[in-house]
PDB file of N, CA and C in Angstrom:
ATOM      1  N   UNK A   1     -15.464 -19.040  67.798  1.00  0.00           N
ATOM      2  CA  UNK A   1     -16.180 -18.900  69.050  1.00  0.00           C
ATOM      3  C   UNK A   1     -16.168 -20.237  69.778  1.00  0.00           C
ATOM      4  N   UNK A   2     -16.077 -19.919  71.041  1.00  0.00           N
ATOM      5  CA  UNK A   2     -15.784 -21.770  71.586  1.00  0.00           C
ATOM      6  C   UNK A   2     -17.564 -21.970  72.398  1.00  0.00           C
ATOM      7  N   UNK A   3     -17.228 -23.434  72.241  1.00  0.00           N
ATOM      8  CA  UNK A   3     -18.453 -24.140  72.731  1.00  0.00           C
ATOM      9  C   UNK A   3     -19.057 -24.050  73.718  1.00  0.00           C
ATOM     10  N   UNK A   4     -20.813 -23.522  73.484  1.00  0.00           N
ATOM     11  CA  UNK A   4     -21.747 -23.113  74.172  1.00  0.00           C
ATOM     12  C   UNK A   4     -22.324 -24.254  75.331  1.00  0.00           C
ATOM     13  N   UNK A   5     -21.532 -24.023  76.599  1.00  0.00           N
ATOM     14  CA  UNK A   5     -22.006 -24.971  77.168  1.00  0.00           C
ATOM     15  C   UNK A   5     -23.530 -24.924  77.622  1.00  0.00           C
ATOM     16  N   UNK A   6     -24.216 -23.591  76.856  1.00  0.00           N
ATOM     17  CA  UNK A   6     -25.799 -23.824  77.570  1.00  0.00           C
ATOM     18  C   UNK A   6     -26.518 -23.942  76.098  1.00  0.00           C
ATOM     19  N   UNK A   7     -25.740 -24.117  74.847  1.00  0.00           N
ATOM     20  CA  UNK A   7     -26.839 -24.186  73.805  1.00  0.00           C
ATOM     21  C   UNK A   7     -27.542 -25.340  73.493  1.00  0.00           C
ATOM     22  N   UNK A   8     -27.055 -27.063  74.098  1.00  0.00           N
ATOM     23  CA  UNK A   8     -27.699 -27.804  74.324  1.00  0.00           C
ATOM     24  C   UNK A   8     -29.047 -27.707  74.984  1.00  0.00           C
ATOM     25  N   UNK A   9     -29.380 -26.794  76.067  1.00  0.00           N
ATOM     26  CA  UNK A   9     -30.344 -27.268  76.990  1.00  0.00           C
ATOM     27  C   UNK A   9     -31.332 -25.908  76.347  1.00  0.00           C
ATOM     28  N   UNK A  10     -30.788 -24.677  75.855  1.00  0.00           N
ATOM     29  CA  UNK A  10     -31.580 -23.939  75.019  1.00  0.00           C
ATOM     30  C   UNK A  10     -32.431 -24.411  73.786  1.00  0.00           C
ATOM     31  N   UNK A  11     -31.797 -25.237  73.314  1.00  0.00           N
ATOM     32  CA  UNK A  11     -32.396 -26.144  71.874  1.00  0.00           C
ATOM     33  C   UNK A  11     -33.256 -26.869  72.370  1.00  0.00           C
ATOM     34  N   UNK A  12     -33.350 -27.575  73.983  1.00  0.00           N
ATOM     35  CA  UNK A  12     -33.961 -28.928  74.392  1.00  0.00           C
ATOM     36  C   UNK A  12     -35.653 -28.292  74.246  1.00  0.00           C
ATOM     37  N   UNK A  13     -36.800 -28.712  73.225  1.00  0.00           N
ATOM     38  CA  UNK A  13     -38.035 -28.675  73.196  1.00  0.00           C
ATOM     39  C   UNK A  13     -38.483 -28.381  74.644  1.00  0.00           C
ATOM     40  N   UNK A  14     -39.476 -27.495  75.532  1.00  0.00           N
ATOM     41  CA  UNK A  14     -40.283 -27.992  76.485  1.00  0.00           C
ATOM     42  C   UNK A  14     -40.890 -28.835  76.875  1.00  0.00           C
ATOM     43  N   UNK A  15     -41.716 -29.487  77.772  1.00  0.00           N
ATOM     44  CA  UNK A  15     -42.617 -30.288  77.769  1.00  0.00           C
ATOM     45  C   UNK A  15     -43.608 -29.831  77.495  1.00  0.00           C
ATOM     46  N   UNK A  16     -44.769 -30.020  77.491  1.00  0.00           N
ATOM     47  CA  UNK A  16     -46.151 -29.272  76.828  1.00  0.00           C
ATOM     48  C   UNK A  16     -46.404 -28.661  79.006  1.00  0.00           C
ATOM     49  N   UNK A  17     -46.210 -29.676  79.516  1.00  0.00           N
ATOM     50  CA  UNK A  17     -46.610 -29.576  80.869  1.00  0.00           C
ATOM     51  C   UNK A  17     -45.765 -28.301  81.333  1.00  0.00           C
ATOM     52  N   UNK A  18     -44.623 -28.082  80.905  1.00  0.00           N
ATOM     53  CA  UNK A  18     -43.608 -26.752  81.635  1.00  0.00           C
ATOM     54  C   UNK A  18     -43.654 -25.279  81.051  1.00  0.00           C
ATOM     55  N   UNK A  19     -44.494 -25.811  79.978  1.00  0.00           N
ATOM     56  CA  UNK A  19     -44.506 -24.259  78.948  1.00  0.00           C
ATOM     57  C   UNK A  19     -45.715 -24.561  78.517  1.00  0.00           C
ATOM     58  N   UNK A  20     -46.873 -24.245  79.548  1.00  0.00           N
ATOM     59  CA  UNK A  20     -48.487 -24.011  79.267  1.00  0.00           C
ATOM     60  C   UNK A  20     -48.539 -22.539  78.622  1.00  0.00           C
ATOM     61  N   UNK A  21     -48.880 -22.073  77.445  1.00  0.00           N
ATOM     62  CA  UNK A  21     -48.770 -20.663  76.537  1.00  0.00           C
ATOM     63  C   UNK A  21     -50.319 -20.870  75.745  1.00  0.00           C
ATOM     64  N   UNK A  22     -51.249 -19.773  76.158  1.00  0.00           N
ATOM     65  CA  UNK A  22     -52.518 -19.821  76.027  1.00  0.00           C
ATOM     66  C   UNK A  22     -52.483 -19.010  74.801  1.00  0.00           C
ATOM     67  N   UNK A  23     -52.952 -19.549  73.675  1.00  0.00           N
ATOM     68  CA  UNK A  23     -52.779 -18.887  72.254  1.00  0.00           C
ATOM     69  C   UNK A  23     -54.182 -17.983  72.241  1.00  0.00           C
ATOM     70  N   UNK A  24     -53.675 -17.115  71.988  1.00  0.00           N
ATOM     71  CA  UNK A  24     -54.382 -16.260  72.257  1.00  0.00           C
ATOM     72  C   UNK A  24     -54.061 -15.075  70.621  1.00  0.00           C
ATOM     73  N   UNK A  25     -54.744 -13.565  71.010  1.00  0.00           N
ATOM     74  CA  UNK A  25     -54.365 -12.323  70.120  1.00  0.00           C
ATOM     75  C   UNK A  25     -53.295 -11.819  70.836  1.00  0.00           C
ATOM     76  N   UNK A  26     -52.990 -11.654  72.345  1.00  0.00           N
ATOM     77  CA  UNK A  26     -51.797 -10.802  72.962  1.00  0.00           C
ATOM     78  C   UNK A  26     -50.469 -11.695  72.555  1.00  0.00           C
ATOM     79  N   UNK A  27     -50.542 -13.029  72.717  1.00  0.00           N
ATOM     80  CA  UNK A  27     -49.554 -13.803  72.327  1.00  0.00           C
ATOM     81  C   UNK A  27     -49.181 -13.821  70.847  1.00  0.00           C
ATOM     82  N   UNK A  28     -49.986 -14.531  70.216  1.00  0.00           N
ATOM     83  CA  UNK A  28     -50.021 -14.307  68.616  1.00  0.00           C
ATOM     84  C   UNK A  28     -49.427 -12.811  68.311  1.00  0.00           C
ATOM     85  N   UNK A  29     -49.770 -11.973  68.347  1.00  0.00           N
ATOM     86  CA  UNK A  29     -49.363 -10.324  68.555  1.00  0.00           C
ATOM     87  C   UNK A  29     -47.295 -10.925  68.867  1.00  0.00           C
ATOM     88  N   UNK A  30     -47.540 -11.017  69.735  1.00  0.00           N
ATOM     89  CA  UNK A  30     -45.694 -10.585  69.893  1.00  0.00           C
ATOM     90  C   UNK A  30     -45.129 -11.678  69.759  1.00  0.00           C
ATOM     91  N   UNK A  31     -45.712 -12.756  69.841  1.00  0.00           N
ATOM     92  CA  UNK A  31     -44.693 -14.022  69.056  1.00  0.00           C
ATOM     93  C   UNK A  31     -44.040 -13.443  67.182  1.00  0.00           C
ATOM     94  N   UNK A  32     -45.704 -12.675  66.678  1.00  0.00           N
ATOM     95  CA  UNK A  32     -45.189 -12.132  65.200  1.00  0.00           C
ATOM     96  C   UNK A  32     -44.079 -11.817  65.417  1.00  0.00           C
ATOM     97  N   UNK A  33     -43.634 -10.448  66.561  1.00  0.00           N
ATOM     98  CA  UNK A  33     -43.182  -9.291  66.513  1.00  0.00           C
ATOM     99  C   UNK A  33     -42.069  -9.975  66.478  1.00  0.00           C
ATOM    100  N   UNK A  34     -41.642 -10.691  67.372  1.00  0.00           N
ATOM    101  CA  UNK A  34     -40.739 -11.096  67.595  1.00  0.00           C
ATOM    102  C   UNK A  34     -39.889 -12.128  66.279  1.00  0.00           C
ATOM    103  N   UNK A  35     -40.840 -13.223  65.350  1.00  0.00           N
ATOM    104  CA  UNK A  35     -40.832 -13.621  64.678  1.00  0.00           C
ATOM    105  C   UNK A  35     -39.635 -12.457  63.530  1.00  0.00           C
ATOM    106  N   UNK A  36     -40.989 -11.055  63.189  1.00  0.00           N
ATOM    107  CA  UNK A  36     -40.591 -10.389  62.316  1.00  0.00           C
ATOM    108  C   UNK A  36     -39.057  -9.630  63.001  1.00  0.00           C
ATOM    109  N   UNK A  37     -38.833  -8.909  63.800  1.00  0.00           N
ATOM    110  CA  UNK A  37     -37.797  -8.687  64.678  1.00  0.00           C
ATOM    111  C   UNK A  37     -36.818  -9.713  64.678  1.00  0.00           C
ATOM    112  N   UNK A  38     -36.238 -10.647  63.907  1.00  0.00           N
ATOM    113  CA  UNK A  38     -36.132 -11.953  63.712  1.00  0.00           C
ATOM    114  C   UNK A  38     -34.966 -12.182  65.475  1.00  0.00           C
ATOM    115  N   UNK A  39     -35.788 -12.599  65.972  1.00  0.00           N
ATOM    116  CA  UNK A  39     -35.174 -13.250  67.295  1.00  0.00           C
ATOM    117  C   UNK A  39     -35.617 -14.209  67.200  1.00  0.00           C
ATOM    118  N   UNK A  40     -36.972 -14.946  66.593  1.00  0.00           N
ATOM    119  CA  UNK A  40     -37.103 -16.100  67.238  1.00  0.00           C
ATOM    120  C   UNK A  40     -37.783 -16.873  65.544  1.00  0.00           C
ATOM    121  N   UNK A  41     -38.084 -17.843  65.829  1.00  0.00           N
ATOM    122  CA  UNK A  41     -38.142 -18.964  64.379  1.00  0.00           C
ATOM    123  C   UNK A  41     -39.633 -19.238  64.345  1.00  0.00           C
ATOM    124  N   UNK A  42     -40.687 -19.563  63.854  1.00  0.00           N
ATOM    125  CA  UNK A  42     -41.735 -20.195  63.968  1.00  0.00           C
ATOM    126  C   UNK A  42     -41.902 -20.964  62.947  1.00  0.00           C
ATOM    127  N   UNK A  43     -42.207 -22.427  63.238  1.00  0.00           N
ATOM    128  CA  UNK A  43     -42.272 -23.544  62.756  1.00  0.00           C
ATOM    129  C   UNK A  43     -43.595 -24.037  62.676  1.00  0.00           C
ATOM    130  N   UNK A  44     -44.487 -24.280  61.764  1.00  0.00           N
ATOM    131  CA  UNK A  44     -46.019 -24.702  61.840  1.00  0.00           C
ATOM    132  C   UNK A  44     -46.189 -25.959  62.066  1.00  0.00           C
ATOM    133  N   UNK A  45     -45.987 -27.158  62.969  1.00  0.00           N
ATOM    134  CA  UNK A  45     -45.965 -28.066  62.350  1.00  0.00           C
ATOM    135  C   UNK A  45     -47.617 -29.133  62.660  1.00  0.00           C
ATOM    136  N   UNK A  46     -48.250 -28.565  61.922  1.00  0.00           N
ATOM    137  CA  UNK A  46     -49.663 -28.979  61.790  1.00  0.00           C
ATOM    138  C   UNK A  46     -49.982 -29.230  60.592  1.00  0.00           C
ATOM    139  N   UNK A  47     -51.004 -30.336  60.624  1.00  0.00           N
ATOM    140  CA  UNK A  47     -51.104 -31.585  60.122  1.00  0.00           C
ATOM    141  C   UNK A  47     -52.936 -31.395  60.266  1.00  0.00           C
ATOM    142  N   UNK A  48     -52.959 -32.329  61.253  1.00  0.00           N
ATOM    143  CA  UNK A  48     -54.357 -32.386  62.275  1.00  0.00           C
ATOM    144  C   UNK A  48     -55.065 -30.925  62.812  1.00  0.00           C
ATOM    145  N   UNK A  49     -53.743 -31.759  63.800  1.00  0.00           N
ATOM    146  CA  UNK A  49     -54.325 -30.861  65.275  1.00  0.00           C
ATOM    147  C   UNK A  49     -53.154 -29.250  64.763  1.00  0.00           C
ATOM    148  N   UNK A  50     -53.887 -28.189  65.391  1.00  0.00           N
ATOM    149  CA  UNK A  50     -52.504 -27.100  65.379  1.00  0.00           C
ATOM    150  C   UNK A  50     -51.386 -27.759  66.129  1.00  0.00           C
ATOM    151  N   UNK A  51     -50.301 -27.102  65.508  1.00  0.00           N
ATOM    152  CA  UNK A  51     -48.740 -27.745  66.698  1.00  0.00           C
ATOM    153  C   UNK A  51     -47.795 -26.130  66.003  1.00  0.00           C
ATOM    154  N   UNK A  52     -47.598 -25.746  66.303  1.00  0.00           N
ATOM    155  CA  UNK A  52     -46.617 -24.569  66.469  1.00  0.00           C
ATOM    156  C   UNK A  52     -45.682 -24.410  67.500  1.00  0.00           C
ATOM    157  N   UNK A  53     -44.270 -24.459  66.891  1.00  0.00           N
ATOM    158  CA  UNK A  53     -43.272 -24.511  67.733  1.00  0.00           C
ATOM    159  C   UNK A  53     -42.205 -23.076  67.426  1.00  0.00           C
ATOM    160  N   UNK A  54     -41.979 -22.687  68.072  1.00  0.00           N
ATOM    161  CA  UNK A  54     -41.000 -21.292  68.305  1.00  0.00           C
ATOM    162  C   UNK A  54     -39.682 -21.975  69.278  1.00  0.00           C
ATOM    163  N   UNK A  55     -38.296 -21.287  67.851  1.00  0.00           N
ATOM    164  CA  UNK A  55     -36.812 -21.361  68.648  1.00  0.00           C
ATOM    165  C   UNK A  55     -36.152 -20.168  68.500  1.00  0.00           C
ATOM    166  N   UNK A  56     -35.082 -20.422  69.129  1.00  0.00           N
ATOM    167  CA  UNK A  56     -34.284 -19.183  69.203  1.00  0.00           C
ATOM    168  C   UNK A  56     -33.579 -18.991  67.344  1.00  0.00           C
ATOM    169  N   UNK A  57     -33.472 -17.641  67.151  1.00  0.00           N
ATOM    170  CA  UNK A  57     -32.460 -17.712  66.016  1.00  0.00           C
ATOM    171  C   UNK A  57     -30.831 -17.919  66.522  1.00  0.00           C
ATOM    172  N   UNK A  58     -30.255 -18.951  65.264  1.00  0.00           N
ATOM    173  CA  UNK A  58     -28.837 -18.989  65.687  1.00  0.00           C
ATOM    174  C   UNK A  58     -28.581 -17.598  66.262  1.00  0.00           C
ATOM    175  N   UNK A  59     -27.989 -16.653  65.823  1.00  0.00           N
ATOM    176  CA  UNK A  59     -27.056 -15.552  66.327  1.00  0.00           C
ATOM    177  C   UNK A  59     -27.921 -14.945  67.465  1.00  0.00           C
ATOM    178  N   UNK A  60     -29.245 -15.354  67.820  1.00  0.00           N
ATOM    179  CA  UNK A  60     -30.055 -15.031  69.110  1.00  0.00           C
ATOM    180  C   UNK A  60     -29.513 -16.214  69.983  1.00  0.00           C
ATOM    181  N   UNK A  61     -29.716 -17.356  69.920  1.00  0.00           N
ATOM    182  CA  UNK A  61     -28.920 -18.388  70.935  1.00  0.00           C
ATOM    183  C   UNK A  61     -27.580 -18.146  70.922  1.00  0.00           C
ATOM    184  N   UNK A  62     -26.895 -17.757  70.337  1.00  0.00           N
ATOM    185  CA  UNK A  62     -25.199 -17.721  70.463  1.00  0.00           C
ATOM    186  C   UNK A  62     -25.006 -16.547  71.062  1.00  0.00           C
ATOM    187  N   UNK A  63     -26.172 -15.567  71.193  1.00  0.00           N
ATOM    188  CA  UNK A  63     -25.371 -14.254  72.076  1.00  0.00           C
ATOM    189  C   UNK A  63     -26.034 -14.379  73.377  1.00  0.00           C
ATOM    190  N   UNK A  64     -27.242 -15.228  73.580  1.00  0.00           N
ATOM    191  CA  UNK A  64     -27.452 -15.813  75.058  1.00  0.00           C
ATOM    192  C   UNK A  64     -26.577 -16.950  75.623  1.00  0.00           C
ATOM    193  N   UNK A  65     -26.260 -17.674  74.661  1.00  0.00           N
ATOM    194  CA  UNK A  65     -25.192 -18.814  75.347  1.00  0.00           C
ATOM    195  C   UNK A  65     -24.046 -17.614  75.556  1.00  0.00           C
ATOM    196  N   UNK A  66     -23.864 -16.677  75.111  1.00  0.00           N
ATOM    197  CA  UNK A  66     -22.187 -16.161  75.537  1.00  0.00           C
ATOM    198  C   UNK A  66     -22.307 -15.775  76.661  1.00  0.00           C
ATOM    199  N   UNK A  67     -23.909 -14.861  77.134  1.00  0.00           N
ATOM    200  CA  UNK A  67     -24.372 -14.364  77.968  1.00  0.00           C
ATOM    201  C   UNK A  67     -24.025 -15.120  79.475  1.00  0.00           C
ATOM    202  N   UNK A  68     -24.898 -16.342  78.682  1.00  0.00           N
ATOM    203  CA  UNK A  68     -24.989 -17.274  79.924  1.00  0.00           C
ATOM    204  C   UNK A  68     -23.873 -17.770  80.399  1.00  0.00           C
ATOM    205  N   UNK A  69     -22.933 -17.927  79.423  1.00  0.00           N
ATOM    206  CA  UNK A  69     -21.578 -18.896  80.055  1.00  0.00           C
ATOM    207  C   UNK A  69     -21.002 -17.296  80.500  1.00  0.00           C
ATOM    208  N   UNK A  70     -20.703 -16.403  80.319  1.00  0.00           N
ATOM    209  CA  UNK A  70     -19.947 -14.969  81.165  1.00  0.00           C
ATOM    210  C   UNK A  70     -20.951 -15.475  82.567  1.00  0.00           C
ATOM    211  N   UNK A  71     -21.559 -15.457  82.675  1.00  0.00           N
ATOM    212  CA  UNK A  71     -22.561 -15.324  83.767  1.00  0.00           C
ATOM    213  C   UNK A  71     -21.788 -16.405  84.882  1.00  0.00           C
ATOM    214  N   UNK A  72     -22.156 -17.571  84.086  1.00  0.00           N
ATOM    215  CA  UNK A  72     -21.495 -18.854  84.880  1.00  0.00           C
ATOM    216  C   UNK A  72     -19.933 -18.965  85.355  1.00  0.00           C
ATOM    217  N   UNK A  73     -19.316 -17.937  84.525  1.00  0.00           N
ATOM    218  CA  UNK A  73     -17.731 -17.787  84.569  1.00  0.00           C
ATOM    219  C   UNK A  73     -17.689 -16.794  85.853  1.00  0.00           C
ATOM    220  N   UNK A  74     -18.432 -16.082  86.157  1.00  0.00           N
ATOM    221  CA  UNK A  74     -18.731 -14.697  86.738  1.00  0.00           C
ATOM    222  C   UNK A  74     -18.760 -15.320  88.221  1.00  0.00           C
ATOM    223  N   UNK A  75     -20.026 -16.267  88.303  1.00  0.00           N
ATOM    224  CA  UNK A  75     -20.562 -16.946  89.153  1.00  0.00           C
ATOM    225  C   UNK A  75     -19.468 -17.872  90.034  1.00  0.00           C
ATOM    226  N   UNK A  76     -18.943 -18.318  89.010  1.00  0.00           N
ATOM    227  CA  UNK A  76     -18.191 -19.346  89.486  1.00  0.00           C
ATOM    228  C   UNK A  76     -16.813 -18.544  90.584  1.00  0.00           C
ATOM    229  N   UNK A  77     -16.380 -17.354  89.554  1.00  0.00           N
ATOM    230  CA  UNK A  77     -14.991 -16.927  90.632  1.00  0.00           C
ATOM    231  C   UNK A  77     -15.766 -16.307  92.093  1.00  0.00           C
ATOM    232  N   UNK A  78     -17.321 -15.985  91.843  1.00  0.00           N
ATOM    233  CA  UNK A  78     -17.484 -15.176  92.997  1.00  0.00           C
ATOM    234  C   UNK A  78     -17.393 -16.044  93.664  1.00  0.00           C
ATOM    235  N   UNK A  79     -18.261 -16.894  94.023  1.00  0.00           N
ATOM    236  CA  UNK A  79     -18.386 -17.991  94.953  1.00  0.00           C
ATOM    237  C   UNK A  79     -16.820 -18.301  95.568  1.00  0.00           C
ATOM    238  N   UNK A  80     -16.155 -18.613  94.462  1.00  0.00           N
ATOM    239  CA  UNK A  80     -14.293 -18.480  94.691  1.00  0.00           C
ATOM    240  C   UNK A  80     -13.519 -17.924  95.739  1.00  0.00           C
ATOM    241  N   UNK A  81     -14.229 -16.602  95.241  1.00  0.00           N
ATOM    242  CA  UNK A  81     -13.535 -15.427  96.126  1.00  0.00           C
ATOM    243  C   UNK A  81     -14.545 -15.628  97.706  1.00  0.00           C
ATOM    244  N   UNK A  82     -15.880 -15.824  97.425  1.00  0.00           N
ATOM    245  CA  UNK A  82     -16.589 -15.319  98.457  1.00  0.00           C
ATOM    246  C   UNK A  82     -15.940 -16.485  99.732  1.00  0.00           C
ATOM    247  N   UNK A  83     -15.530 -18.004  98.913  1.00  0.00           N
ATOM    248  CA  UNK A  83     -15.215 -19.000 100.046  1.00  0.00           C
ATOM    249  C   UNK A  83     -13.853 -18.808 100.357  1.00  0.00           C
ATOM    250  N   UNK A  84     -12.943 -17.896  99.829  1.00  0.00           N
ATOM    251  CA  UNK A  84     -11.888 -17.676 100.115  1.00  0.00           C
ATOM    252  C   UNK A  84     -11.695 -16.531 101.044  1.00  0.00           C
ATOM    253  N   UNK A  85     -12.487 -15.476 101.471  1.00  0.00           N
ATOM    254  CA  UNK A  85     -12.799 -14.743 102.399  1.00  0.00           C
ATOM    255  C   UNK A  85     -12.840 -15.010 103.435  1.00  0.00           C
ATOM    256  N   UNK A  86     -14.331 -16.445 103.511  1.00  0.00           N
ATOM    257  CA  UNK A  86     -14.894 -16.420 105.021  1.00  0.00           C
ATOM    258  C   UNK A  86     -13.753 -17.225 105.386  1.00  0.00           C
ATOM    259  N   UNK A  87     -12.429 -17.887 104.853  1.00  0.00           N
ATOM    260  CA  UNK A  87     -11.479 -18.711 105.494  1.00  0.00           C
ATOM    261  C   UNK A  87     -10.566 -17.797 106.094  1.00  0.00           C
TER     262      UNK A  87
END
């Protein structure tokens, strides 16, 4: 499979400031689901304070990076075609 040009910025952590997620029972609830549904990873990493971090599973990021780069490949000829029209 060739290289995910969006799985870098998928892996990149949030800031706490860009991904405000109010822990809650509705959240807790489908973060599990999702957990158990294995799409996504949960990581405890508490100590102190709670810190819980959620990632994508490999073969869940590798079929959104394919997603995403078709998308960008997609994107890219339209624009192509679309500036080759209005000329």
């Amino acid at each position: 499979m060739a290289s995910c040009s969006c799985k870098k910025r998928i892996n990149q952590p949030s800031s706490p400031e860009s991904l405000q997620l109010e822990a809650g029972p509705i959240y807790e609830t489908r973060s599990r689901k999702l957990e158990v549904d294995g799409i996504i990873l949960r990581e405890d990493l508490s100590e102190i304070v709670l810190h819980i971090e959620y990632g994508l599973k490999d073969r869940v990021r590798d079929s959104v990076c394919a997603l995403l780069d078709h998308l960008a490949e997609w994107g890219g000829s339209y624009l192509s075609q679309s500036r080759t029209d209005k000329e």
